[in-house]
N, C-alpha and C. Protein backbone atom coordinates (compact mmCIF):
# COMPACT_ATOMS: atom_id res chain seq x y z
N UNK A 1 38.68 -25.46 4.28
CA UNK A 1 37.43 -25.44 5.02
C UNK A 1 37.04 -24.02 5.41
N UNK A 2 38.04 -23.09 5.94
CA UNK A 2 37.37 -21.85 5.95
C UNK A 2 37.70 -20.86 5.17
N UNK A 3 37.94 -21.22 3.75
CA UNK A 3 37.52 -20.56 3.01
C UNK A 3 36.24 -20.57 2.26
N UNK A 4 35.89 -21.90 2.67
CA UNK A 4 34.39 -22.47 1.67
C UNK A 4 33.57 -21.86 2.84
N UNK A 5 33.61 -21.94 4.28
CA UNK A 5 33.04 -20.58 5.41
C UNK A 5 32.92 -18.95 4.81
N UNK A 6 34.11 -18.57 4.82
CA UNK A 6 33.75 -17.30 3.93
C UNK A 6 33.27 -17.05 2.76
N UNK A 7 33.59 -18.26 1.57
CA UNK A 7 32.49 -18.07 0.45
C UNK A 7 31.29 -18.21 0.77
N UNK A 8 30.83 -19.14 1.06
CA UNK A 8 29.20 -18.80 1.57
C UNK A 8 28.56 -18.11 2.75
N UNK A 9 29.22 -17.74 3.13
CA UNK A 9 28.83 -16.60 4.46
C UNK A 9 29.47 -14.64 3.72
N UNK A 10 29.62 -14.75 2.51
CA UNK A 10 30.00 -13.12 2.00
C UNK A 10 28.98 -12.53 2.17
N UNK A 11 27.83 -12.58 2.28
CA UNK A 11 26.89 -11.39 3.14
C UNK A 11 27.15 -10.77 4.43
N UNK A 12 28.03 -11.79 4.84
CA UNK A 12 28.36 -11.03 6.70
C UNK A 12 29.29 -10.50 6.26
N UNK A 13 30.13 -10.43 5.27
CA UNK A 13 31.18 -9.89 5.58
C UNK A 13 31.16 -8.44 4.52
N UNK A 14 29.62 -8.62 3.60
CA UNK A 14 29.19 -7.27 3.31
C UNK A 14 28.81 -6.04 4.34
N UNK A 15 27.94 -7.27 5.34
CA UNK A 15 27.63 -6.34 6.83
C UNK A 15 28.40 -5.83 7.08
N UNK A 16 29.58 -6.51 7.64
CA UNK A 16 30.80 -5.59 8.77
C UNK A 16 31.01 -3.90 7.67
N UNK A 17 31.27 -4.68 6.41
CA UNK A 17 31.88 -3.59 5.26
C UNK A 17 30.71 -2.34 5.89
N UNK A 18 29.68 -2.46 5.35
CA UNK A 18 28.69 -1.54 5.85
C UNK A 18 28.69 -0.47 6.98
N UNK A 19 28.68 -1.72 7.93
CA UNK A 19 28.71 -1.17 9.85
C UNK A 19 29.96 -0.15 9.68
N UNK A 20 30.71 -0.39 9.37
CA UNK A 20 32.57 -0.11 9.76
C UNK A 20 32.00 1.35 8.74
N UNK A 21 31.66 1.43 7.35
CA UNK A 21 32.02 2.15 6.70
C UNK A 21 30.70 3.40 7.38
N UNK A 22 29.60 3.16 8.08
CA UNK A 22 28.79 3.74 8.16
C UNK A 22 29.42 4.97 9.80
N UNK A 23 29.71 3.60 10.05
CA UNK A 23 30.25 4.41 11.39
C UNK A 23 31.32 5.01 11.24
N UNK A 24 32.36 4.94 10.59
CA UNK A 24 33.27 5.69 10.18
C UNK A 24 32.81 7.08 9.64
N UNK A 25 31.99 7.06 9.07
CA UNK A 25 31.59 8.49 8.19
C UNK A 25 30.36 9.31 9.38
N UNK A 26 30.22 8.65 10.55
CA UNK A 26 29.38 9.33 11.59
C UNK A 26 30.69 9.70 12.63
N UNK A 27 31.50 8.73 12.39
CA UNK A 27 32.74 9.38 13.43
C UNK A 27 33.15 10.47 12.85
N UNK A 28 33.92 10.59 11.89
CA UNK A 28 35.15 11.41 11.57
C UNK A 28 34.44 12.17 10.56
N UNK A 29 33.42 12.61 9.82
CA UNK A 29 33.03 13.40 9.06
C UNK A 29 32.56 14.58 9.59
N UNK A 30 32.49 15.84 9.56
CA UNK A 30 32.64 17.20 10.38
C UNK A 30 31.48 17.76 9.23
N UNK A 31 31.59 17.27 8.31
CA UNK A 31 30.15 17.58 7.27
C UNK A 31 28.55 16.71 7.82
N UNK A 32 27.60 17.87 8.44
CA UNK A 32 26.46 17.13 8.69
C UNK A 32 25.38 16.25 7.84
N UNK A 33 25.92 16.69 6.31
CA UNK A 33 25.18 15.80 5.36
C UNK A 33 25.70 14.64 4.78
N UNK A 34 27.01 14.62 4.97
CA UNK A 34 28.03 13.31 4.72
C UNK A 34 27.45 12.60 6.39
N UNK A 35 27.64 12.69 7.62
CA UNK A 35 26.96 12.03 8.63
C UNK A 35 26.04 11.54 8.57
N UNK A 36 24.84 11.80 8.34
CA UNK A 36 23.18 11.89 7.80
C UNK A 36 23.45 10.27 6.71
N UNK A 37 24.13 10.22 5.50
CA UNK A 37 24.47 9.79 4.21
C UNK A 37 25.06 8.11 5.47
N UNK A 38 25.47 8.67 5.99
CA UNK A 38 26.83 7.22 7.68
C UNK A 38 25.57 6.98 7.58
N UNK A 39 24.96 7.71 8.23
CA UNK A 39 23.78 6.76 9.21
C UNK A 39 23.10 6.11 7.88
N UNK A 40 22.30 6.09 7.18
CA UNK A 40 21.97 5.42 6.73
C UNK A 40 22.74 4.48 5.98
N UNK A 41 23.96 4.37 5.44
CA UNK A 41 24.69 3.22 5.18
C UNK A 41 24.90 2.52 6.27
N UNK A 42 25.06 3.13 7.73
CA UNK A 42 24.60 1.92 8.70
C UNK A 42 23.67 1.17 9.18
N UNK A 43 22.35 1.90 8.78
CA UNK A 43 20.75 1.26 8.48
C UNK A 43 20.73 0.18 7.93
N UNK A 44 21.56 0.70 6.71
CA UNK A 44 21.58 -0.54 5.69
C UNK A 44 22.48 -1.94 6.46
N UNK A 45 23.18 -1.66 6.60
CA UNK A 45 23.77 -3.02 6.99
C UNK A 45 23.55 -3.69 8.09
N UNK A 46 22.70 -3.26 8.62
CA UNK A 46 21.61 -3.69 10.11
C UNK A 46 20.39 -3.90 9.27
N UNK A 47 19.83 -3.76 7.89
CA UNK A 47 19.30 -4.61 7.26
C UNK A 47 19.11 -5.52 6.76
N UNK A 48 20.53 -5.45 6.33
CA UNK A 48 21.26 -6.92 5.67
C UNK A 48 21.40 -7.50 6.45
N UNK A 49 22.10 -7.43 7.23
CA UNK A 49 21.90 -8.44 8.46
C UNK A 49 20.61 -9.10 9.16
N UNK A 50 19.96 -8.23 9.03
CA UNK A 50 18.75 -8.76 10.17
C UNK A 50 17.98 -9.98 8.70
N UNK A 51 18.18 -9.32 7.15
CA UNK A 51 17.40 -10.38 6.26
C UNK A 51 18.48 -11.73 6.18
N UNK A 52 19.76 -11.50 6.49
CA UNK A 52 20.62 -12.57 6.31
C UNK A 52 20.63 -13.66 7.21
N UNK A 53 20.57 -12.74 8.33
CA UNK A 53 19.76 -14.10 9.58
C UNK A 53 18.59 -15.26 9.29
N UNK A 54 17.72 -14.03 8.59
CA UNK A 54 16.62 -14.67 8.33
C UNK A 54 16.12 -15.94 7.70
N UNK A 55 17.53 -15.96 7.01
CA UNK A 55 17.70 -16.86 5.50
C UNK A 55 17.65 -18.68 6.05
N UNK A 56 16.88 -19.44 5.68
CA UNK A 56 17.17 -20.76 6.33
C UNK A 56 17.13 -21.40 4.78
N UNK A 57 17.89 -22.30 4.59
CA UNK A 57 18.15 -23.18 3.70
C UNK A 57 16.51 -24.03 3.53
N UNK A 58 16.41 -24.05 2.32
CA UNK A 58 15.67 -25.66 2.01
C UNK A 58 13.90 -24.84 2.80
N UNK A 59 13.91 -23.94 3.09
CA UNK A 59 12.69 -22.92 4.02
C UNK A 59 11.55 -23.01 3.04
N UNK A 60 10.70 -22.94 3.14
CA UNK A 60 9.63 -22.50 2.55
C UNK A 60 8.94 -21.18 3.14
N UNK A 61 7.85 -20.67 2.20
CA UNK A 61 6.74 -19.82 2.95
C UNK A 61 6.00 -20.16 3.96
N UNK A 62 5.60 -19.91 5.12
CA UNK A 62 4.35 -19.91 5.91
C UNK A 62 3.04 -19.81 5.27
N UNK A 63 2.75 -20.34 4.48
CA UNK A 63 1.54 -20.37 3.87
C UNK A 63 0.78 -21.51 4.18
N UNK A 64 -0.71 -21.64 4.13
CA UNK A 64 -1.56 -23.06 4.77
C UNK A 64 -1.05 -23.75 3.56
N UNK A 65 -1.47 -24.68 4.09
CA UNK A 65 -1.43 -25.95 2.34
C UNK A 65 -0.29 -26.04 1.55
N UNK A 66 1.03 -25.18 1.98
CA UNK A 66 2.17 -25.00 1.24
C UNK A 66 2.93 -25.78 1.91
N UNK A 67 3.70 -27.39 1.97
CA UNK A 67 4.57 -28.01 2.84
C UNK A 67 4.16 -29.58 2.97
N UNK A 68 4.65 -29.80 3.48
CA UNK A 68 4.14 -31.00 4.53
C UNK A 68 4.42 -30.55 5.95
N UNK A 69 4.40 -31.45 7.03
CA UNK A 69 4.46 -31.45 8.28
C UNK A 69 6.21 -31.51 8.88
N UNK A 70 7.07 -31.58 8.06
CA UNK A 70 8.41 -31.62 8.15
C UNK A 70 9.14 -30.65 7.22
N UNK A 71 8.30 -29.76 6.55
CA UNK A 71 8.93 -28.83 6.09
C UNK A 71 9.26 -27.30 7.13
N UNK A 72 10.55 -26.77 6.41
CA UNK A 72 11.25 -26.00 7.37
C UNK A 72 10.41 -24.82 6.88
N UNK A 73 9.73 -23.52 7.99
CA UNK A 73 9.15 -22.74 7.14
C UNK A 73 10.19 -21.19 7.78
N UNK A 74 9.96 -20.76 6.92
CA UNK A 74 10.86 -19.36 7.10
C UNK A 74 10.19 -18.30 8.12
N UNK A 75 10.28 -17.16 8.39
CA UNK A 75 9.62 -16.88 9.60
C UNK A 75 9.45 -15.55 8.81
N UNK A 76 8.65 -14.74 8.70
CA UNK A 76 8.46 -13.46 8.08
C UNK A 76 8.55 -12.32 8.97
N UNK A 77 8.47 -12.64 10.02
CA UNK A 77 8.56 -11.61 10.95
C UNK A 77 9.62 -10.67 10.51
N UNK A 78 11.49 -11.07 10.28
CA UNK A 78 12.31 -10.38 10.48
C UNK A 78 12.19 -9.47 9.01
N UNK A 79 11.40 -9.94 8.03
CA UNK A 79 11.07 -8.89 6.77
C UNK A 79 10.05 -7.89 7.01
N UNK A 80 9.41 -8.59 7.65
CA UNK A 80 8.39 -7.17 8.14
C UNK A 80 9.25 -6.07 9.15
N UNK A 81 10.06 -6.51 10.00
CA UNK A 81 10.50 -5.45 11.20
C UNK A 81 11.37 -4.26 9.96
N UNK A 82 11.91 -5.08 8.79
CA UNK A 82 13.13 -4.59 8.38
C UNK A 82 11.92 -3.68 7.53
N UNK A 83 10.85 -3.86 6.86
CA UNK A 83 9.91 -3.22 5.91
C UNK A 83 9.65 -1.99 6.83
N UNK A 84 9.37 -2.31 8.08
CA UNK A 84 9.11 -1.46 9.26
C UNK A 84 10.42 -0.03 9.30
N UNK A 85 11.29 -0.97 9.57
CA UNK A 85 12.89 -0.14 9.95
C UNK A 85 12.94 0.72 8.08
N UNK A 86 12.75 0.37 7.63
CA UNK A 86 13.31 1.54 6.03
C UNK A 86 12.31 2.66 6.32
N UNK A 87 10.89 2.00 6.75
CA UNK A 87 10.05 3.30 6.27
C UNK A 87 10.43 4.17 7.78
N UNK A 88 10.66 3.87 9.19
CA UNK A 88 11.18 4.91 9.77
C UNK A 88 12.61 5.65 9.24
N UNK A 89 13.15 4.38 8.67
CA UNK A 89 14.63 5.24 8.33
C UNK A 89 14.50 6.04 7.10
N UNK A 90 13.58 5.96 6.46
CA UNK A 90 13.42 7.23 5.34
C UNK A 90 13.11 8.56 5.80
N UNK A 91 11.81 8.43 6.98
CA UNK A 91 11.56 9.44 7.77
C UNK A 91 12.38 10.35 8.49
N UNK A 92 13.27 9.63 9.39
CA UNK A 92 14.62 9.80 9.66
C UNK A 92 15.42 10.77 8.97
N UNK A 93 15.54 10.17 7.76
CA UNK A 93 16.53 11.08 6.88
C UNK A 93 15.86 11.94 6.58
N UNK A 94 14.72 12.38 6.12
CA UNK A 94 13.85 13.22 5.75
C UNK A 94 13.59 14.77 6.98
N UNK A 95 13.68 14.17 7.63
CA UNK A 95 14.15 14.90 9.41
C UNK A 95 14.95 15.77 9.25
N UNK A 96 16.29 14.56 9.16
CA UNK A 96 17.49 14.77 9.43
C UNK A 96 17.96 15.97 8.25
N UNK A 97 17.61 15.95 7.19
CA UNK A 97 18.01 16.96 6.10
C UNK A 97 17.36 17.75 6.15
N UNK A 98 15.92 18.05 6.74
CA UNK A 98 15.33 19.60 7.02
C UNK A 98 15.91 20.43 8.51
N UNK A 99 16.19 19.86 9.08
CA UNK A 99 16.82 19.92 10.07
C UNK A 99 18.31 20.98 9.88
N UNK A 100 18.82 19.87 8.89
CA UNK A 100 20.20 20.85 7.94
C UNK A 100 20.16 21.67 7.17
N UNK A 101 18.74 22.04 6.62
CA UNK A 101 18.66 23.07 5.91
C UNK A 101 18.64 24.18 6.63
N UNK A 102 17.76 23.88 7.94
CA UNK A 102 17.48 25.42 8.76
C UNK A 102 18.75 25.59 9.60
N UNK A 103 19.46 24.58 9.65
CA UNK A 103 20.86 25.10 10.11
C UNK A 103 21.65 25.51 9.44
N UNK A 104 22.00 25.38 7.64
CA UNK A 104 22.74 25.97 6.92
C UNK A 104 21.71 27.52 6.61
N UNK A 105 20.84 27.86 7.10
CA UNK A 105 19.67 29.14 6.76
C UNK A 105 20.55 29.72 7.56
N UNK A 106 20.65 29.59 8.96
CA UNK A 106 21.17 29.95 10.35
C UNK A 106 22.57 30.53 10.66
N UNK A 107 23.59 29.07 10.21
CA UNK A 107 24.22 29.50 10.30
C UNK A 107 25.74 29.92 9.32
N UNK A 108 24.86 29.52 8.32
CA UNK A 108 25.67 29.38 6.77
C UNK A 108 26.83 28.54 6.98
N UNK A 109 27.00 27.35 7.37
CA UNK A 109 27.61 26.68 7.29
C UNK A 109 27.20 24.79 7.94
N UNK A 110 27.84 24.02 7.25
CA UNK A 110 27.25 22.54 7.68
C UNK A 110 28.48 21.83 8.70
N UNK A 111 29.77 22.53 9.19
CA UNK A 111 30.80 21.67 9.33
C UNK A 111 30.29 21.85 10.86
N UNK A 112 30.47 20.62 11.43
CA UNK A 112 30.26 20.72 13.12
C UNK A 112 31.22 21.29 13.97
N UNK A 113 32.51 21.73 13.22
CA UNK A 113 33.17 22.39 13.71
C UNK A 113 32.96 23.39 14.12
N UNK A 114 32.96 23.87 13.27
CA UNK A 114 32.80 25.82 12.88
C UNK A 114 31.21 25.89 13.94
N UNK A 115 30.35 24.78 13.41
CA UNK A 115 29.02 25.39 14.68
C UNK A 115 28.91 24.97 16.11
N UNK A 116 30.21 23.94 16.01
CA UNK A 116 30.26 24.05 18.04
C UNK A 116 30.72 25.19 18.55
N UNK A 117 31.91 26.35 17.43
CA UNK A 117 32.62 27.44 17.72
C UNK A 117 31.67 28.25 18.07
N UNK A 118 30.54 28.78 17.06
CA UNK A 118 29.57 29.81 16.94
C UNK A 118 28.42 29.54 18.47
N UNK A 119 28.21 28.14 18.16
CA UNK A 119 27.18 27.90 19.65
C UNK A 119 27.97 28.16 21.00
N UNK A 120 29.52 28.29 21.21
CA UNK A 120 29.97 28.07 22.25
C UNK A 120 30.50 30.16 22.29
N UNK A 121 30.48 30.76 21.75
CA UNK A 121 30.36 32.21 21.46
C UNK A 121 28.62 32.76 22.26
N UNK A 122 28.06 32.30 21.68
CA UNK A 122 26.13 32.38 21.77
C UNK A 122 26.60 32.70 23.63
């Protein structure tokens, strides 16, 4: 019985893969463009998730005239927030890597190490 749970529930357990691997590479990575690369593999799996929720069996579209009066209809909202969430999170990254350019201009280097040293010298 809960293995036939985890076969049909392997999208959540793509999520965690995601979350874990995204945040891991925002924890422990000292490279600001490998961090940048976290965050958005953690975008992603706060995508997947939010469309995996979404998912109702046997659902139809919200469309007029599409159903009867006992049909289950799917809710579009959580595809739009997520259509919403990519195009800020592209922006985001788009930010986030000009951002790293004028800091590798600066201070010729990307490791957060070496530039907490130099800022804490300043």
């Amino acid at each position: 019985m809960n293995v036939d749970i985890l076969f049909t529930h392997y999208n959540y357990i793509v999520v965690a893969l995601l979350l874990t691997i995204g945040a891991y590479m925002l924890v422990e990575t000292p490279n600001l463009v490998k961090k940048v690369i976290g965050m958005n593999v953690f975008q992603s799996g706060i995508f997947l998730f939010f469309i995996t929720s979404a998912y109702r069996t046997g659902g139809s579209p919200p469309i007029v005239g599409h159903g009867g009066a006992s049909t289950t209809y799917v809710s579009p909202l959580p595809h739009v927030l997520i259509l919403t969430a990519i195009v800020v999170g592209v922006s985001l990254t788009a930010v986030a890597l000009a951002l790293i350019v004028r800091i590798y201009t600066e201070y010729g280097t990307l490791d957060e190490r070496v530039l907490r040293e130099v800022r804490a010298d300043e």
